[in-house]
N, C-alpha and C. Protein backbone atom coordinates (compact mmCIF):
# COMPACT_ATOMS: atom_id res chain seq x y z
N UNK A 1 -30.43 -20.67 16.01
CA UNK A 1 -30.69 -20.67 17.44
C UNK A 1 -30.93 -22.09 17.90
N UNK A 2 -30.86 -22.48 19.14
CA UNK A 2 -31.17 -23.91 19.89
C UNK A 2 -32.24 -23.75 20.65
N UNK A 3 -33.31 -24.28 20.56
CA UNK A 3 -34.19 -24.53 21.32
C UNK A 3 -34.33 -25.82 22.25
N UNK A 4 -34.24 -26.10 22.89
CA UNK A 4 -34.74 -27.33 23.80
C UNK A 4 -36.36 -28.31 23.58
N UNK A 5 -36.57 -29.61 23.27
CA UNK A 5 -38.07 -29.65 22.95
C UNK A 5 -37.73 -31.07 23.52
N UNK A 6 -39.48 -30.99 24.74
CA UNK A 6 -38.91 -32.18 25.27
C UNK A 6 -40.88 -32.90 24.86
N UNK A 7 -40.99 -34.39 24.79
CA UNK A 7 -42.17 -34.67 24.31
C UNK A 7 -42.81 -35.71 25.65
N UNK A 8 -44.25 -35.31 25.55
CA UNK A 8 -44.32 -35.97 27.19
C UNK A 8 -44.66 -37.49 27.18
N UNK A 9 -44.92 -38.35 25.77
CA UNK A 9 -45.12 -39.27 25.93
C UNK A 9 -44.67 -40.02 24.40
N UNK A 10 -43.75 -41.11 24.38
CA UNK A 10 -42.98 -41.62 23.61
C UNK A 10 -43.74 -42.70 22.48
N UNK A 11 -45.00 -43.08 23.29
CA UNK A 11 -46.18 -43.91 22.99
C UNK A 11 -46.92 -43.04 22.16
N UNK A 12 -47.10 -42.02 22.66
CA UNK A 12 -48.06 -41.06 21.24
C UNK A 12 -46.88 -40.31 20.33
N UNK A 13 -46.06 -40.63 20.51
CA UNK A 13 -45.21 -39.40 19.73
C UNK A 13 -44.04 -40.10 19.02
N UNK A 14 -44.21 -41.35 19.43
CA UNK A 14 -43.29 -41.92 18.36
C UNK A 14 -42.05 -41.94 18.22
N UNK A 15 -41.16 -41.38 17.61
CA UNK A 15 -39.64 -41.96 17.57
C UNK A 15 -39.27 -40.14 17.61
N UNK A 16 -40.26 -39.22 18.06
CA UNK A 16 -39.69 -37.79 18.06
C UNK A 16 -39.23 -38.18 19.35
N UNK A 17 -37.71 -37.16 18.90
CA UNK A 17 -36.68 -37.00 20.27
C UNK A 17 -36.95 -36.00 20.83
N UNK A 18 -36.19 -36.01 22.01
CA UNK A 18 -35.74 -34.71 23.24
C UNK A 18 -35.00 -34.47 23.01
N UNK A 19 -34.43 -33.13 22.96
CA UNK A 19 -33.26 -32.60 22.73
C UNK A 19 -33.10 -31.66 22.31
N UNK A 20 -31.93 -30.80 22.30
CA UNK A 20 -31.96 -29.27 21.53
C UNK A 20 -32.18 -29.95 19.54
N UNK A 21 -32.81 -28.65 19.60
CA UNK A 21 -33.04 -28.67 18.00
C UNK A 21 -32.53 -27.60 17.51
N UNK A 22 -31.82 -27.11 16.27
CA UNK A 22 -31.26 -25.94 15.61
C UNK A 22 -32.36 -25.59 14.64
N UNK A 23 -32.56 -24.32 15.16
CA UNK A 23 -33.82 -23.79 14.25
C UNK A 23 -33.04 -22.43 13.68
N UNK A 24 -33.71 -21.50 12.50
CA UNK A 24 -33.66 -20.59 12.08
C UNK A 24 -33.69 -19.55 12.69
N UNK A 25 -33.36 -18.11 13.34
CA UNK A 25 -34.09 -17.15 13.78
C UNK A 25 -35.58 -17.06 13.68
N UNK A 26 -36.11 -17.24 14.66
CA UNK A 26 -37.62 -16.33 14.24
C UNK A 26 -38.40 -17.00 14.33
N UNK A 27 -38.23 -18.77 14.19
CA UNK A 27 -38.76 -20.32 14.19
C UNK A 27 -39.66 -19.77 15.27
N UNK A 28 -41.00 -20.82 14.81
CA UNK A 28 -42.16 -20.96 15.35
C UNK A 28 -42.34 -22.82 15.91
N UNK A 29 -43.32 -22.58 16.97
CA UNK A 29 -43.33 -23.96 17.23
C UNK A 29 -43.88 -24.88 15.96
N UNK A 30 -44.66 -24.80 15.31
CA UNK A 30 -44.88 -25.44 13.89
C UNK A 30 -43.65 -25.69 12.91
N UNK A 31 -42.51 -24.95 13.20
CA UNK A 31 -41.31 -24.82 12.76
C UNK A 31 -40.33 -26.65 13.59
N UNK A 32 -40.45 -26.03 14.53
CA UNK A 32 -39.71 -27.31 15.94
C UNK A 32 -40.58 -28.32 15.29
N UNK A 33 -41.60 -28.19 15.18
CA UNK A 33 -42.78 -29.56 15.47
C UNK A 33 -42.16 -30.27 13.79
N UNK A 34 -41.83 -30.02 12.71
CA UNK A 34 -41.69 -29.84 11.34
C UNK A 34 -40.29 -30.54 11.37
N UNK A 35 -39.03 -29.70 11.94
CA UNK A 35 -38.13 -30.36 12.23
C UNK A 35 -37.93 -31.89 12.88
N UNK A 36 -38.68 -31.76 13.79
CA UNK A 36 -38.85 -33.34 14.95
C UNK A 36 -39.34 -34.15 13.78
N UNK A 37 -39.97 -34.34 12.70
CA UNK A 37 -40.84 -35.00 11.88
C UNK A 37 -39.82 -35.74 11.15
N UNK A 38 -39.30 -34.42 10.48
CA UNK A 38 -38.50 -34.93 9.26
C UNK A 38 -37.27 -35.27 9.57
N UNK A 39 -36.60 -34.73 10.98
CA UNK A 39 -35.38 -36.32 11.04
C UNK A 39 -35.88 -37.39 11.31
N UNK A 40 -36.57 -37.70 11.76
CA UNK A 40 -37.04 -39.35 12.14
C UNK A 40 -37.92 -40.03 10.82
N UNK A 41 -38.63 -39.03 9.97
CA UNK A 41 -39.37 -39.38 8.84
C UNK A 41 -40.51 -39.75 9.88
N UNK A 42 -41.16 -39.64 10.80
CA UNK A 42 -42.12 -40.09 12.08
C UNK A 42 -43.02 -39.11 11.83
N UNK A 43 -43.93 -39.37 10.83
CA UNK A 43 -45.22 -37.85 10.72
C UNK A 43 -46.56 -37.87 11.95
N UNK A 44 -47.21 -37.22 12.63
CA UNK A 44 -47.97 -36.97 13.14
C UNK A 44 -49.23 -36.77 12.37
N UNK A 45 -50.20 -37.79 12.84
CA UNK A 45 -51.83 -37.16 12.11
C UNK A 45 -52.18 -36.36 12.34
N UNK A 46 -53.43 -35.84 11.47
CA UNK A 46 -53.70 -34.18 12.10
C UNK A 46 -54.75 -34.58 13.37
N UNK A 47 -55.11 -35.60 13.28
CA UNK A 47 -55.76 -35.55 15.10
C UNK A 47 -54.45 -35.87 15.99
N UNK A 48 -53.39 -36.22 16.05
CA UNK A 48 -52.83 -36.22 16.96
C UNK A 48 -52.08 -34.73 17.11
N UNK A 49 -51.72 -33.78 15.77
CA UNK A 49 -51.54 -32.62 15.73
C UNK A 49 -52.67 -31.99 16.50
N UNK A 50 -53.64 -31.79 16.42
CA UNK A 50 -54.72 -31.47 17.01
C UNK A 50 -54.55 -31.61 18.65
N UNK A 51 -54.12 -32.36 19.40
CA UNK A 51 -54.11 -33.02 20.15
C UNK A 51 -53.16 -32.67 20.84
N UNK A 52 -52.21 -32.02 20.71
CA UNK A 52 -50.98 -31.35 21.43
C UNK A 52 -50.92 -30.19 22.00
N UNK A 53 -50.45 -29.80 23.28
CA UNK A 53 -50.34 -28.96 24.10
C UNK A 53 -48.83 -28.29 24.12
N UNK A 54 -48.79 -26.80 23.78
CA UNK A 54 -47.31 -26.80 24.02
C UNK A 54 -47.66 -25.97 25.26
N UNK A 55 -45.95 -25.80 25.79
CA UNK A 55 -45.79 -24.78 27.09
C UNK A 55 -44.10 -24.61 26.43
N UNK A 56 -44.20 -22.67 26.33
CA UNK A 56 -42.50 -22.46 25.97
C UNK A 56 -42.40 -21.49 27.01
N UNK A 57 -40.87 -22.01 27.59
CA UNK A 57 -40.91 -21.29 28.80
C UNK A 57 -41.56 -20.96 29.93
N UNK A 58 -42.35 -22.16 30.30
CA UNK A 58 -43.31 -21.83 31.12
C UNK A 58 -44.20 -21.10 30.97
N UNK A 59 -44.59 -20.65 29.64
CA UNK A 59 -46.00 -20.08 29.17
C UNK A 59 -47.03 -20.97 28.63
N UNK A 60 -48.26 -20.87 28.09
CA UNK A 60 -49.13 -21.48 27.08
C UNK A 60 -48.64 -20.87 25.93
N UNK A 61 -48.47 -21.89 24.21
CA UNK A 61 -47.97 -21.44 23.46
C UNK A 61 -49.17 -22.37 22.66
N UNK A 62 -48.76 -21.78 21.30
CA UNK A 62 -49.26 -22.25 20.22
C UNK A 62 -48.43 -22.47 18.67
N UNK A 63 -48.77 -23.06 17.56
CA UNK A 63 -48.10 -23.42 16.76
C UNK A 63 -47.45 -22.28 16.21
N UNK A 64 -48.15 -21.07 16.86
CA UNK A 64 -47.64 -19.71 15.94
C UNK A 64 -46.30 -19.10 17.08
N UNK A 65 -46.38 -19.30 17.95
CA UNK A 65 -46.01 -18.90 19.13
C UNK A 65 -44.37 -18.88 18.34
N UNK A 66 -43.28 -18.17 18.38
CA UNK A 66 -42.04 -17.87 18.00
C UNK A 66 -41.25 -18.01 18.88
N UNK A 67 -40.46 -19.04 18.52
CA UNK A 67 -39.39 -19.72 19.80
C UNK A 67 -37.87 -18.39 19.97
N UNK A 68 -37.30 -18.75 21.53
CA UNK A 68 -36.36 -17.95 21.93
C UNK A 68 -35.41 -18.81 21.89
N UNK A 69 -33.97 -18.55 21.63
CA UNK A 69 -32.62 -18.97 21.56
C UNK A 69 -32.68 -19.35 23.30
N UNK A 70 -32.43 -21.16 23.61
CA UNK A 70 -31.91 -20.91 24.45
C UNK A 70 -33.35 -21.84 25.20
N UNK A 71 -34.17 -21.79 24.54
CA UNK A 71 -35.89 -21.57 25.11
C UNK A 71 -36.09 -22.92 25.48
N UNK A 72 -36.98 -23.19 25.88
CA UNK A 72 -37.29 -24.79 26.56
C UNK A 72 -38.82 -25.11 26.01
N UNK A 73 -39.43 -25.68 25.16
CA UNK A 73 -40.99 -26.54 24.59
C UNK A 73 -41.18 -27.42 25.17
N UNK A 74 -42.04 -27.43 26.07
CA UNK A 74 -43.04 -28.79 26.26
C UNK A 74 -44.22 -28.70 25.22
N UNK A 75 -43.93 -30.17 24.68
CA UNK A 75 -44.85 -30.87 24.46
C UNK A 75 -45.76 -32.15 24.54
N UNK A 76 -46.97 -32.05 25.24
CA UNK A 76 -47.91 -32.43 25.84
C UNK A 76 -49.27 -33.08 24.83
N UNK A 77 -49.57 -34.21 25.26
CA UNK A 77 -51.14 -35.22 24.73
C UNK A 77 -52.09 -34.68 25.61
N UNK A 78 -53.22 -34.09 24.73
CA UNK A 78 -54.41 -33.59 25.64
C UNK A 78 -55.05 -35.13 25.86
N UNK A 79 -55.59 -34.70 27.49
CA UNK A 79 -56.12 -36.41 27.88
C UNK A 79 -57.54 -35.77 28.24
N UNK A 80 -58.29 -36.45 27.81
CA UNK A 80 -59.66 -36.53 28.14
C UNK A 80 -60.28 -37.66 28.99
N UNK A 81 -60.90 -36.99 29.83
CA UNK A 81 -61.04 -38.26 30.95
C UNK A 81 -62.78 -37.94 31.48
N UNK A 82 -63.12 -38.70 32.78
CA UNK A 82 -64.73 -37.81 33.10
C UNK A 82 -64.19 -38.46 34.88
C-alpha cells in the first residue's frame, strides 16, 4: 500500500522525507516512522520519538494507529511554550 507522510519540521527531523512511502498491508505508524529511518540511516532519539504528534487522515493517531492505502500522516514536534 502507499501512504503519504509529510514531516512538519526539517530541523527536528532531519534528512526524513515527504513523500509516499510503500508499506506492507496492515502497517502501523511505527511501521512509516521505521521506514523514514532506515532509508536515510537518520535515527530519531527516544525523546524526540517521544516528542511527535501524528494526525492520519485528519484524525489523532498513534504509533499503533494502522495506516490506510492511499492515507495521508502528519507528522508534528510537540512545542512547549508558557
Amino acid at each position: 500500500m502507499t501512504v503519504w507522510a509529510r514531516f512538519s519540521s526539517n530541523e527536528l527531523y532531519g534528512k526524513l522525507r515527504d513523500g509516499e512511502y510503500e508499506l506492507r498491508d496492515g502497517a502501523t505508524v511505527a511501521a512509516l516512522m521505521e521506514a523514514a529511518q532506515n532509508e536515510t540511516g537518520f535515527m530519531l532519539t527516544d525523546q524526540q520519538k517521544s516528542n511527535c504528534v501524528y494526525i492520519f487522515d485528519n484524525a489523532p493517531a498513534t504509533c499503533d494507529t494502522m495506516l490506510r492505502d492511499g492515507g495521508k500522516l502528519r507528522i508534528m514536534f510537540k512545542l512547549l511554550g508558557g
